[in-house]
N, C-alpha and C. Protein backbone atom coordinates (compact mmCIF):
# COMPACT_ATOMS: atom_id res chain seq x y z
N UNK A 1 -17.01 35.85 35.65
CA UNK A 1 -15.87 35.99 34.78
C UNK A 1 -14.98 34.75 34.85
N UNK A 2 -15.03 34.40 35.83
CA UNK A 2 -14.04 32.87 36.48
C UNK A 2 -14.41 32.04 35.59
N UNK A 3 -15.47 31.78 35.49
CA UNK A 3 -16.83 30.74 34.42
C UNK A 3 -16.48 30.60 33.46
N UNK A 4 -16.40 31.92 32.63
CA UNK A 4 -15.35 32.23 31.04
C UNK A 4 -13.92 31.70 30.87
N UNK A 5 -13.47 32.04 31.82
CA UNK A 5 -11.87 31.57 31.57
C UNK A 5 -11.97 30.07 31.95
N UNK A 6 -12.45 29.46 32.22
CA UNK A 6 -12.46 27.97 32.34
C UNK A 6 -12.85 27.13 31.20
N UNK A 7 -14.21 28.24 31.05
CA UNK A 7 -14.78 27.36 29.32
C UNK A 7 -13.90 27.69 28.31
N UNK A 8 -13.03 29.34 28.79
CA UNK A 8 -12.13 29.13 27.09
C UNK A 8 -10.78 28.55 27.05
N UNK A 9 -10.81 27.80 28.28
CA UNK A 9 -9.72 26.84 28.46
C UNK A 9 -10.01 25.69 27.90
N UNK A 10 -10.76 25.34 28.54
CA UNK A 10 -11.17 23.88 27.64
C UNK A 10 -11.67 24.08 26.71
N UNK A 11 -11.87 25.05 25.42
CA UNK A 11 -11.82 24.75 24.74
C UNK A 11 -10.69 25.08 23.97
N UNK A 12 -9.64 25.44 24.07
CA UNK A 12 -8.59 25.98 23.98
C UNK A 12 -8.17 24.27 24.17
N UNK A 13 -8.37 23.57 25.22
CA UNK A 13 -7.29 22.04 25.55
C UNK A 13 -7.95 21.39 24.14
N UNK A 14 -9.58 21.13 24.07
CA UNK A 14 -10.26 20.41 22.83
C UNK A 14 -9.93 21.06 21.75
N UNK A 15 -9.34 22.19 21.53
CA UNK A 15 -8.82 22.56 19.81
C UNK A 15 -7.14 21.98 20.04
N UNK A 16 -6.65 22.03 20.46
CA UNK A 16 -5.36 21.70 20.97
C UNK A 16 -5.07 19.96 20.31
N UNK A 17 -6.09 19.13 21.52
CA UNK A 17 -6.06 17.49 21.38
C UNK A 17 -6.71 17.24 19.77
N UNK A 18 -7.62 18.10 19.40
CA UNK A 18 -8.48 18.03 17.66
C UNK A 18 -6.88 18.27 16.72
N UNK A 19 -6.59 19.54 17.04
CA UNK A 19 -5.24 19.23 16.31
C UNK A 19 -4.19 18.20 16.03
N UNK A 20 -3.81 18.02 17.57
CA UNK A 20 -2.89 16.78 17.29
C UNK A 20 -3.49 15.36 17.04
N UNK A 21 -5.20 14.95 16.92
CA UNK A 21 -5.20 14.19 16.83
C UNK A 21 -5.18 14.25 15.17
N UNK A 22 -5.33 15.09 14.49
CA UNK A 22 -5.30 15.02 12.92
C UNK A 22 -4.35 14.87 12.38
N UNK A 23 -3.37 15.63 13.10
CA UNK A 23 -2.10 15.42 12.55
C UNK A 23 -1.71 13.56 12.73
N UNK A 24 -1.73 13.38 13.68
CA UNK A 24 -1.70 11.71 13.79
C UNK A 24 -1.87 11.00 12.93
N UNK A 25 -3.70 11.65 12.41
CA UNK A 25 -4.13 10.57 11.31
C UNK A 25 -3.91 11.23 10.33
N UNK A 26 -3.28 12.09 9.89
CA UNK A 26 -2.65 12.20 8.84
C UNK A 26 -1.61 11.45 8.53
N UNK A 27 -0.43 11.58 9.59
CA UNK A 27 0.62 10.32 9.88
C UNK A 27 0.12 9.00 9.32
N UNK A 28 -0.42 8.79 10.17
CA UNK A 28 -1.60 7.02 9.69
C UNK A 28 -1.77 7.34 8.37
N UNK A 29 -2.39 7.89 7.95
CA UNK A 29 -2.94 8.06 6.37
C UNK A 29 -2.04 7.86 5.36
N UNK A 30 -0.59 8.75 5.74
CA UNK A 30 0.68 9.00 4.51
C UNK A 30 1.20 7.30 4.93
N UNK A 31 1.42 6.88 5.77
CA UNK A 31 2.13 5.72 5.87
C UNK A 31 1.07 4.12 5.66
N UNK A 32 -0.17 4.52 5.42
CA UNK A 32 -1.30 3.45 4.76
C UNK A 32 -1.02 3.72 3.14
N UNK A 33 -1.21 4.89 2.64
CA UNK A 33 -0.54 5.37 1.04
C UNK A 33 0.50 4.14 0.90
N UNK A 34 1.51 5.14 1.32
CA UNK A 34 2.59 3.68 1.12
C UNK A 34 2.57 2.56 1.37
N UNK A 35 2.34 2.07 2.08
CA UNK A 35 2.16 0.42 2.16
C UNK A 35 1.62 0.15 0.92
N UNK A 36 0.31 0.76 0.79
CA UNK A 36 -0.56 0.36 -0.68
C UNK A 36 0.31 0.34 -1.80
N UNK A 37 1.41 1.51 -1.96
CA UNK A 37 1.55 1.77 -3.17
C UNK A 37 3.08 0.36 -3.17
N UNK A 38 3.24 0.13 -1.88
CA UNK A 38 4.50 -0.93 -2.28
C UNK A 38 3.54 -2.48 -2.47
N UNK A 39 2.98 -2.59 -2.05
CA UNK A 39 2.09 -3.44 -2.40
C UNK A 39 1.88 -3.36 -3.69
N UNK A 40 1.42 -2.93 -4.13
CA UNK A 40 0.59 -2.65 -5.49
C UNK A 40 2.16 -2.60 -6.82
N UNK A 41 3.09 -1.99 -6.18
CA UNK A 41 4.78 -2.77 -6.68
C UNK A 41 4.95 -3.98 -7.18
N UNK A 42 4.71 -4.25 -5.56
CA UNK A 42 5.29 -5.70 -5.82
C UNK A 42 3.71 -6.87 -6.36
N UNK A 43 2.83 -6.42 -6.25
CA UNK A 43 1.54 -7.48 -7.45
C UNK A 43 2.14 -7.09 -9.25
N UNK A 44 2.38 -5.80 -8.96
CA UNK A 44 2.94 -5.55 -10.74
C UNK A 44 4.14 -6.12 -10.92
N UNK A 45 5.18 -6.75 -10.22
CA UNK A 45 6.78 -7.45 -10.41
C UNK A 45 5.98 -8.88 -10.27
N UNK A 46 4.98 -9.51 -9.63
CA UNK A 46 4.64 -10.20 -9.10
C UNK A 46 3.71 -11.27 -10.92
N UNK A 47 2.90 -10.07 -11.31
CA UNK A 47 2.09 -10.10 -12.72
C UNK A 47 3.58 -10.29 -13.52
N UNK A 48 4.69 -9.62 -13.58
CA UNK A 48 5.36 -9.65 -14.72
C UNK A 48 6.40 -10.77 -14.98
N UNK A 49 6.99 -11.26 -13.53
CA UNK A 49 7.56 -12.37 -12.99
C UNK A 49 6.59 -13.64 -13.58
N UNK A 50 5.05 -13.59 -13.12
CA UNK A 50 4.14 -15.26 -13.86
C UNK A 50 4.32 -15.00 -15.35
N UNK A 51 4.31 -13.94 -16.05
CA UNK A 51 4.06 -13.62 -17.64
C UNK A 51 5.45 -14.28 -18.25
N UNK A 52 6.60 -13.97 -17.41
CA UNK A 52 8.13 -14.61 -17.75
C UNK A 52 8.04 -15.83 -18.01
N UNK A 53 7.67 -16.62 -17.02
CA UNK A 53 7.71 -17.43 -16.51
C UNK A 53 6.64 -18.52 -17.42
N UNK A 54 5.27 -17.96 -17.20
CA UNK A 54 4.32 -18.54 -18.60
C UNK A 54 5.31 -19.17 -20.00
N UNK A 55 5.93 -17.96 -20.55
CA UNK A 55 6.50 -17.30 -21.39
C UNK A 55 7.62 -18.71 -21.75
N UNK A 56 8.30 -18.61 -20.80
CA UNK A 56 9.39 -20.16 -20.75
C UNK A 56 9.01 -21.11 -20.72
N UNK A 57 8.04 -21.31 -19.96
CA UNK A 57 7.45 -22.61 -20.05
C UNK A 57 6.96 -23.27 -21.25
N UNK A 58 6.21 -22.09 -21.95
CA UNK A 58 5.72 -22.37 -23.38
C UNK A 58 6.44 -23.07 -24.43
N UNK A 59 7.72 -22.29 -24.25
CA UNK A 59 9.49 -22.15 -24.80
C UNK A 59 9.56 -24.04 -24.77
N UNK A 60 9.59 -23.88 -23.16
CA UNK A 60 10.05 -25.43 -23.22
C UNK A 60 8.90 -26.48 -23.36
N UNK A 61 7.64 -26.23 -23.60
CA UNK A 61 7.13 -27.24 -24.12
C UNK A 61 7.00 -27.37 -25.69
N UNK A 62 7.00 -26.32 -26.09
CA UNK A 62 7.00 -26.14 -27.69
C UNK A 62 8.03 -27.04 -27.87
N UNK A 63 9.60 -26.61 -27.60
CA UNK A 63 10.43 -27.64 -27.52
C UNK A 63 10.57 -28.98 -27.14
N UNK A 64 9.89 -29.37 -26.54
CA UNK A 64 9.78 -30.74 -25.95
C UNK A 64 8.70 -31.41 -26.99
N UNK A 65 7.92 -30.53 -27.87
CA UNK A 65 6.98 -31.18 -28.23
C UNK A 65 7.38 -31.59 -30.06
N UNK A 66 8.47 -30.87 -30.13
CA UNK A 66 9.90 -30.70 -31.51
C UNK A 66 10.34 -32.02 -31.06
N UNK A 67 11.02 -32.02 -29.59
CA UNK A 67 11.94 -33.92 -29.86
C UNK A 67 10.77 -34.69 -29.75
N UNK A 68 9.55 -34.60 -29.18
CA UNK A 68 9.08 -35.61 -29.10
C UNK A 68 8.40 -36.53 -30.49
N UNK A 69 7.90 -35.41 -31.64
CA UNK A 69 7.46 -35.49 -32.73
C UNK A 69 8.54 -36.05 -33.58
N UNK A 70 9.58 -35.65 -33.47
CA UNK A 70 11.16 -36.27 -33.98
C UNK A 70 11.24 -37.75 -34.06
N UNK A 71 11.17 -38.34 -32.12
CA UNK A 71 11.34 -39.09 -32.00
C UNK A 71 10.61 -40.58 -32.23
């Protein structure tokens, strides 16, 4: 009987440590999500910021290419 209560201890400790280790990587998991999703933020501010920026540049060569034809 001694035999029993030892094995349903340990497994009682191994469902115990299985639990908390999931919960952990669940932890890990929700806080990898986010990183990704701020990442993935800032490449889309990152895409819309070069498109601006393209955008002006164009501006000012179109213009530059007005005085230069002028001149």
């Amino acid at each position: 009987m001694g035999h029993d209560c030892v094995q349903t201890r340990r497994l009682f400790m191994l469902e115990r440590d299985v639990a908390a280790e999931s919960a952990k990587r669940a932890d890990q998991y929700g806080k990898i999500l986010e990183t990704l999703e701020r990442i993935g933020e800032a490449i889309g501010s990152l895409g819309e910021n070069t498109t601006r920026d393209i955008s002006a540049l164009r501006k000012d060569i179109a213009a530059l290419a007005k005085t230069i034809k002028k001149g």
